[in-house]
PDB file of N, CA and C in Angstrom:
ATOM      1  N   UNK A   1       0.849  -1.173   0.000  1.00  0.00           N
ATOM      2  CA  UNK A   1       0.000   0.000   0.000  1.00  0.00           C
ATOM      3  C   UNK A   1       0.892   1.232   0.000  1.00  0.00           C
ATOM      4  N   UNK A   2       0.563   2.549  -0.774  1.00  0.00           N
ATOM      5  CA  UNK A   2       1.186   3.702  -0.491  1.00  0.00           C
ATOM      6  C   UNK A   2       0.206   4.638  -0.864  1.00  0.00           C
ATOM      7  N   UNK A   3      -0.147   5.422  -0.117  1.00  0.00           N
ATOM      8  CA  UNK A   3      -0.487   6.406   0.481  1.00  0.00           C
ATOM      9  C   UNK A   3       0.206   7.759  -0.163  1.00  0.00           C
ATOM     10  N   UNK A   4      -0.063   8.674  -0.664  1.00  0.00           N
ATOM     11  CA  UNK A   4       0.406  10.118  -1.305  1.00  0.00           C
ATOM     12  C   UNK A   4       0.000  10.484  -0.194  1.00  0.00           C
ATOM     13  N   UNK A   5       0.704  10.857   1.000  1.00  0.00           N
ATOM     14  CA  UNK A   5       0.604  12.002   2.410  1.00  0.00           C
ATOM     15  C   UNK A   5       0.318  13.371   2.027  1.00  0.00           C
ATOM     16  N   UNK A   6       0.693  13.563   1.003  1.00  0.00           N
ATOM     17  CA  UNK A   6       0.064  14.950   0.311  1.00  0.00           C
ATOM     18  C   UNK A   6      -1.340  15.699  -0.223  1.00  0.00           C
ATOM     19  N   UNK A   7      -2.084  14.580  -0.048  1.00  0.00           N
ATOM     20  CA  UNK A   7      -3.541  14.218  -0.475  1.00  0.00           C
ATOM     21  C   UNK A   7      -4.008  13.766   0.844  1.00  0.00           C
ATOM     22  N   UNK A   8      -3.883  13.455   2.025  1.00  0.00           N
ATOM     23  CA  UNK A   8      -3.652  13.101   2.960  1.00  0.00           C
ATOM     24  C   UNK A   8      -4.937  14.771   3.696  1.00  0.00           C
ATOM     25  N   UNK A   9      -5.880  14.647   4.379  1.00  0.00           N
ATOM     26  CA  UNK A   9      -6.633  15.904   4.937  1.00  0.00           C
ATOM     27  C   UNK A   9      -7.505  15.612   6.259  1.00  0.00           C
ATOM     28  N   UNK A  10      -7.812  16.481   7.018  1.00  0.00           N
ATOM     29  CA  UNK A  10      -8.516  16.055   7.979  1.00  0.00           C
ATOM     30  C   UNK A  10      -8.232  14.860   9.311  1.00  0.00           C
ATOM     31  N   UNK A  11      -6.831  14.448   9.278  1.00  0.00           N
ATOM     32  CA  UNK A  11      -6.521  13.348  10.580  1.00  0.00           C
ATOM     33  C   UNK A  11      -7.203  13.699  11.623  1.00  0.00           C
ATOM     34  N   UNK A  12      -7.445  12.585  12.253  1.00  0.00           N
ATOM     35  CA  UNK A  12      -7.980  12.347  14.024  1.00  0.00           C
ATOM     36  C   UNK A  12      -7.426  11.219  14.188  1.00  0.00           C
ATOM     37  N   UNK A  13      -6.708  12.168  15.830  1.00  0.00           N
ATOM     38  CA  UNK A  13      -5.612  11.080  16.113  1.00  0.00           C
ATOM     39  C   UNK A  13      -6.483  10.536  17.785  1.00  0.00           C
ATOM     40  N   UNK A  14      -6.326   9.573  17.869  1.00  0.00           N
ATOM     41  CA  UNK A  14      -6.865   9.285  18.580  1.00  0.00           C
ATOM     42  C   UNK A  14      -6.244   7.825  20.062  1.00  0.00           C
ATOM     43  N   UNK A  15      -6.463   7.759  21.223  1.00  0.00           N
ATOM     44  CA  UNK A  15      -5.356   6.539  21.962  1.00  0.00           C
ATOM     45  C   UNK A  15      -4.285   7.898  22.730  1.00  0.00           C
ATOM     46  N   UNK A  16      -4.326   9.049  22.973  1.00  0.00           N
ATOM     47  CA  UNK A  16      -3.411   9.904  23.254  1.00  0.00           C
ATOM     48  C   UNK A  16      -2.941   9.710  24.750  1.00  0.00           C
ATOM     49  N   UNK A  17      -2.240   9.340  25.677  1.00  0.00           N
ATOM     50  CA  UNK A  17      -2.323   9.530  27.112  1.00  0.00           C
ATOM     51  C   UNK A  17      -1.219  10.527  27.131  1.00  0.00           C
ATOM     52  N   UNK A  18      -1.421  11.425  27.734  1.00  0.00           N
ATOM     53  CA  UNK A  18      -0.551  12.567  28.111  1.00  0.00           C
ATOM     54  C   UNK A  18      -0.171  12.141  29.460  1.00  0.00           C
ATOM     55  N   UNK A  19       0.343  11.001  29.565  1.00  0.00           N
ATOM     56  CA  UNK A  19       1.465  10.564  30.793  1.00  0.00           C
ATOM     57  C   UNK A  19       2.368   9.993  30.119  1.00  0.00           C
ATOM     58  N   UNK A  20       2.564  10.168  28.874  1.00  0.00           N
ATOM     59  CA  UNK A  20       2.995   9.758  27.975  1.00  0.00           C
ATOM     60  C   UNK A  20       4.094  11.046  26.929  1.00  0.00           C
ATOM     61  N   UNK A  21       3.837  12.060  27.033  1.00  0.00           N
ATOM     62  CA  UNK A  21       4.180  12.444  26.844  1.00  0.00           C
ATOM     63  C   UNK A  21       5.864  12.783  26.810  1.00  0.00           C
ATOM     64  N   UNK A  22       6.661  12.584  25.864  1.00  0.00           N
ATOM     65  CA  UNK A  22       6.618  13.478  24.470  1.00  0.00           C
ATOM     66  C   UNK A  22       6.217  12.772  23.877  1.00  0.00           C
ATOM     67  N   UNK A  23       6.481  10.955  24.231  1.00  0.00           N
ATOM     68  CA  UNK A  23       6.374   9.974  23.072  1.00  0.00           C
ATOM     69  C   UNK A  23       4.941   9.765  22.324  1.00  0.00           C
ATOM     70  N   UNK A  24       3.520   9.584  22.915  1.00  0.00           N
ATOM     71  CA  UNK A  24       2.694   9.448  22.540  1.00  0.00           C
ATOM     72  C   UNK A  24       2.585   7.914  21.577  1.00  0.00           C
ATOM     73  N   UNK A  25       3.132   7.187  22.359  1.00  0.00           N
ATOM     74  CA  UNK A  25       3.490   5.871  21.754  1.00  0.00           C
ATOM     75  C   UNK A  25       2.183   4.847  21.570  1.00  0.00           C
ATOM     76  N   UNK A  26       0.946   5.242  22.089  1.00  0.00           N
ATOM     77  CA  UNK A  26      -0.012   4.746  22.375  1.00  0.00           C
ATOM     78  C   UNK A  26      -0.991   5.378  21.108  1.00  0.00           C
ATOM     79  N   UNK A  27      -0.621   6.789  20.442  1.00  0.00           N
ATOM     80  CA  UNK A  27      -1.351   7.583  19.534  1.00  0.00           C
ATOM     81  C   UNK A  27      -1.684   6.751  18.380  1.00  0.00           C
ATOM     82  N   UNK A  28      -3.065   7.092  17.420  1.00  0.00           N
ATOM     83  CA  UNK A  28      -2.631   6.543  16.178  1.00  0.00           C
ATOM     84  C   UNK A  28      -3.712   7.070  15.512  1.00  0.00           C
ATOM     85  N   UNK A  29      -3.902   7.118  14.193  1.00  0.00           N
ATOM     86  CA  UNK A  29      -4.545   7.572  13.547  1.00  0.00           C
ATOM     87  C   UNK A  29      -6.332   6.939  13.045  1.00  0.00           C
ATOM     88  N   UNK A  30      -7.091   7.710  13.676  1.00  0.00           N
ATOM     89  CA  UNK A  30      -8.370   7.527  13.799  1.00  0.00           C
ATOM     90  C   UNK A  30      -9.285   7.116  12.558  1.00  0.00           C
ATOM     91  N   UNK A  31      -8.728   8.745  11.747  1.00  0.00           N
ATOM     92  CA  UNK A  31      -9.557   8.487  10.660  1.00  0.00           C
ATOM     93  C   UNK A  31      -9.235  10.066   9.644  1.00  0.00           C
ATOM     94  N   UNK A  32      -9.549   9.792   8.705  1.00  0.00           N
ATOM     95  CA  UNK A  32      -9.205  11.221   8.101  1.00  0.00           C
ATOM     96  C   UNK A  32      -9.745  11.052   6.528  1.00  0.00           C
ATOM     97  N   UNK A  33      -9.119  11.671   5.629  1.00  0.00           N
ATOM     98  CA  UNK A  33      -9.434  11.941   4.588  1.00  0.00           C
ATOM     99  C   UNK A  33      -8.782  11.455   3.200  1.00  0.00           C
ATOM    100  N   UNK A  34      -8.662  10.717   2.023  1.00  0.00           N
ATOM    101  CA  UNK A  34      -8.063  10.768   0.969  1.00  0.00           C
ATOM    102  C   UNK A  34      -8.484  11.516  -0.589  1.00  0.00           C
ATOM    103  N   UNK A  35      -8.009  12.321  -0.666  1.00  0.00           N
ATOM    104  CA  UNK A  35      -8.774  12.904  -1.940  1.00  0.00           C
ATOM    105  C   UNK A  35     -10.299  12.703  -1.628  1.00  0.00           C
ATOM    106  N   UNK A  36     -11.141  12.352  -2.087  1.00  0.00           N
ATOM    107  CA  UNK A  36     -12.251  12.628  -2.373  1.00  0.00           C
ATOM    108  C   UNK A  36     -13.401  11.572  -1.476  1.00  0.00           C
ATOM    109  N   UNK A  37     -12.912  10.866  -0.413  1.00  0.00           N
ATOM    110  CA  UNK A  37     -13.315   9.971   0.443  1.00  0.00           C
ATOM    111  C   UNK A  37     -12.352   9.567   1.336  1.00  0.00           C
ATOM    112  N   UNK A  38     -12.931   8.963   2.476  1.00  0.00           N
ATOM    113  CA  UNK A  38     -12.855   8.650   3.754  1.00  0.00           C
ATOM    114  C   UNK A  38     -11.491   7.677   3.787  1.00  0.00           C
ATOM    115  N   UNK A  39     -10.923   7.459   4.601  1.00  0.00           N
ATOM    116  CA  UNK A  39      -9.349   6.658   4.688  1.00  0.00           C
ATOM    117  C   UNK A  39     -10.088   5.113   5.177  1.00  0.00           C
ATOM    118  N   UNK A  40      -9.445   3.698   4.807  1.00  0.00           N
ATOM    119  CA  UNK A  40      -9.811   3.146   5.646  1.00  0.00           C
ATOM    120  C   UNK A  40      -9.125   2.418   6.639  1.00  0.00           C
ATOM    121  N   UNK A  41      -9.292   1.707   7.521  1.00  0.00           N
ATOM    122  CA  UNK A  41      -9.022   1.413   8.721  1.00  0.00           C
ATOM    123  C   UNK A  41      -7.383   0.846   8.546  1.00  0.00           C
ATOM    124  N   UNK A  42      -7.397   0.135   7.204  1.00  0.00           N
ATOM    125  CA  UNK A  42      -5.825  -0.451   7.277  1.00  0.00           C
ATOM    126  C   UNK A  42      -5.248   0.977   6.290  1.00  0.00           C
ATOM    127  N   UNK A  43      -5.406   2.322   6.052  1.00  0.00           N
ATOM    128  CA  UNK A  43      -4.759   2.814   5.469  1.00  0.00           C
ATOM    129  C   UNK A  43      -4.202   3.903   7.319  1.00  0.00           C
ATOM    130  N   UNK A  44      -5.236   4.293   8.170  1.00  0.00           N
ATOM    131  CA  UNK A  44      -4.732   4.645   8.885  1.00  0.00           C
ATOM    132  C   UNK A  44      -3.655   3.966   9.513  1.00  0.00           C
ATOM    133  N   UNK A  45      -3.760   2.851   9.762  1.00  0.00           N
ATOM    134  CA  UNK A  45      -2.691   2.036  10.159  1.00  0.00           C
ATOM    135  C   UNK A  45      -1.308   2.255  10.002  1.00  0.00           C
ATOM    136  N   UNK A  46      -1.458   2.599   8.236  1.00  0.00           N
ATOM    137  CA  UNK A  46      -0.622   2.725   7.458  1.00  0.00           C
ATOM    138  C   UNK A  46       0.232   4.205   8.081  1.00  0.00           C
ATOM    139  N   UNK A  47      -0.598   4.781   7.750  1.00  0.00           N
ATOM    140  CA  UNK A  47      -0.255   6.151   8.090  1.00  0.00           C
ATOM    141  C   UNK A  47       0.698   5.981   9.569  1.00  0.00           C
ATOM    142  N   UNK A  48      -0.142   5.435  10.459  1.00  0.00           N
ATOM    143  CA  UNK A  48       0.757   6.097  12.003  1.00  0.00           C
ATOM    144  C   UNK A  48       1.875   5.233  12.067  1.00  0.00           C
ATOM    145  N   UNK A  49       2.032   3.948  10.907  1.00  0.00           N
ATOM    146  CA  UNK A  49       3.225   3.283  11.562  1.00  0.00           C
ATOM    147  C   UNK A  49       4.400   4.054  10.518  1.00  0.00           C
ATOM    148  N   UNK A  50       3.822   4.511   9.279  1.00  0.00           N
ATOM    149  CA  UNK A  50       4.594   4.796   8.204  1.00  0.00           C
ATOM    150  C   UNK A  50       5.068   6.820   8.291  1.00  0.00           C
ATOM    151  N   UNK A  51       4.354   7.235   9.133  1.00  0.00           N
ATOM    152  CA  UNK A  51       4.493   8.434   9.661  1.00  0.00           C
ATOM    153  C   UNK A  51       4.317   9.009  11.085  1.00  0.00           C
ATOM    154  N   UNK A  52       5.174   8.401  11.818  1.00  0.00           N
ATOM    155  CA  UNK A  52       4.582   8.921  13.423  1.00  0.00           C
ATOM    156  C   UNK A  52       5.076   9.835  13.776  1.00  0.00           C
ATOM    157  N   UNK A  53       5.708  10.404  12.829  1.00  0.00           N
ATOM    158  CA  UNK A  53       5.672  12.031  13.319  1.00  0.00           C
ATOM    159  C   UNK A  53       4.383  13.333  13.067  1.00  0.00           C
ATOM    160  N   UNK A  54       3.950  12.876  12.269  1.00  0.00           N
ATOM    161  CA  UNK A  54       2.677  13.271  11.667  1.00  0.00           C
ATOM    162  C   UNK A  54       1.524  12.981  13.045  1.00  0.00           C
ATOM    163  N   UNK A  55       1.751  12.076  13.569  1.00  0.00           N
ATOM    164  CA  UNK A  55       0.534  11.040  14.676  1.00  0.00           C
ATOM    165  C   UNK A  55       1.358  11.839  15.844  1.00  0.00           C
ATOM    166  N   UNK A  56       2.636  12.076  16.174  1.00  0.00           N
ATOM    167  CA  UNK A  56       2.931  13.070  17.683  1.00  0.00           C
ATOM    168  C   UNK A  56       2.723  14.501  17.154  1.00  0.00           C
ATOM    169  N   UNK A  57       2.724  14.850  16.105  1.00  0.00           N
ATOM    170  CA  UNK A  57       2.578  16.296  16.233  1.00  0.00           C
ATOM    171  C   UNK A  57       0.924  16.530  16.242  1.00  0.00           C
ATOM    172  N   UNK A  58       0.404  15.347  15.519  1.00  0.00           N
ATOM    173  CA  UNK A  58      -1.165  16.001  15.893  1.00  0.00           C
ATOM    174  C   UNK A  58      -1.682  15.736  17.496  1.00  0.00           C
ATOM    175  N   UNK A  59      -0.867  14.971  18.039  1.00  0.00           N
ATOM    176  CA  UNK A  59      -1.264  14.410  18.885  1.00  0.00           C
ATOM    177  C   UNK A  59      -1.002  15.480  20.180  1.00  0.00           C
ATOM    178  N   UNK A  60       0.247  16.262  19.780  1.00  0.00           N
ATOM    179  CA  UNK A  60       0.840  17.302  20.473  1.00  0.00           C
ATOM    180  C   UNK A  60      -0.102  18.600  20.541  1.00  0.00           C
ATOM    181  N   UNK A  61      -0.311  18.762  19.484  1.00  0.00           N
ATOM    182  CA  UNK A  61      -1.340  19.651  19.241  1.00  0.00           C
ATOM    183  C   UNK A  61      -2.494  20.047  19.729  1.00  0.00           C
ATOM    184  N   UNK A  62      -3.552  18.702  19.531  1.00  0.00           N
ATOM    185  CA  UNK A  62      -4.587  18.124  20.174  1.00  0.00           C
ATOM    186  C   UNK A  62      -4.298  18.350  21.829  1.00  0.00           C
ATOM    187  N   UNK A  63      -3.656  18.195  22.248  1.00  0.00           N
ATOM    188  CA  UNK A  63      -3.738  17.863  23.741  1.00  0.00           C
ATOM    189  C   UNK A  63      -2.844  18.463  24.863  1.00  0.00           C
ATOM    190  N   UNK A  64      -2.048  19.245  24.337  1.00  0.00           N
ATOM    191  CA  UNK A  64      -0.897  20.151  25.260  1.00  0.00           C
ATOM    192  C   UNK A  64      -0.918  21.323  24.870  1.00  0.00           C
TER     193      UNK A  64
END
């Protein structure tokens, strides 16, 4: 599977414990957007293992 992260809109990250923090190792990607429809469950997957910097900064964001 590959994923264009550039086309990539709307993430919800979701699993966040802020005792956890900086790592957010528990974070991962909920659900979001691809071009013109909804992501599905094994593309988020995709996403937080194939970008977890993308999954701590929203996650950072979201919650601190």
């Amino acid at each position: 599977m590959e994923i264009d992260i550039t086309k990539v809109d709307n993430l919800v990250v979701e699993g966040v414990d802020t005792g956890d923090y900086p790592d957010f190792c528990d974070a991962f990607i909920a659900s979001g957007d691809y071009i013109d429809r909804e992501l599905t469950d094994d593309e988020c997957e995709w996403i937080t293992v194939n970008y977890p910097e993308i999954v701590a900064e929203l996650a950072f964001e979201k919650y601190i």
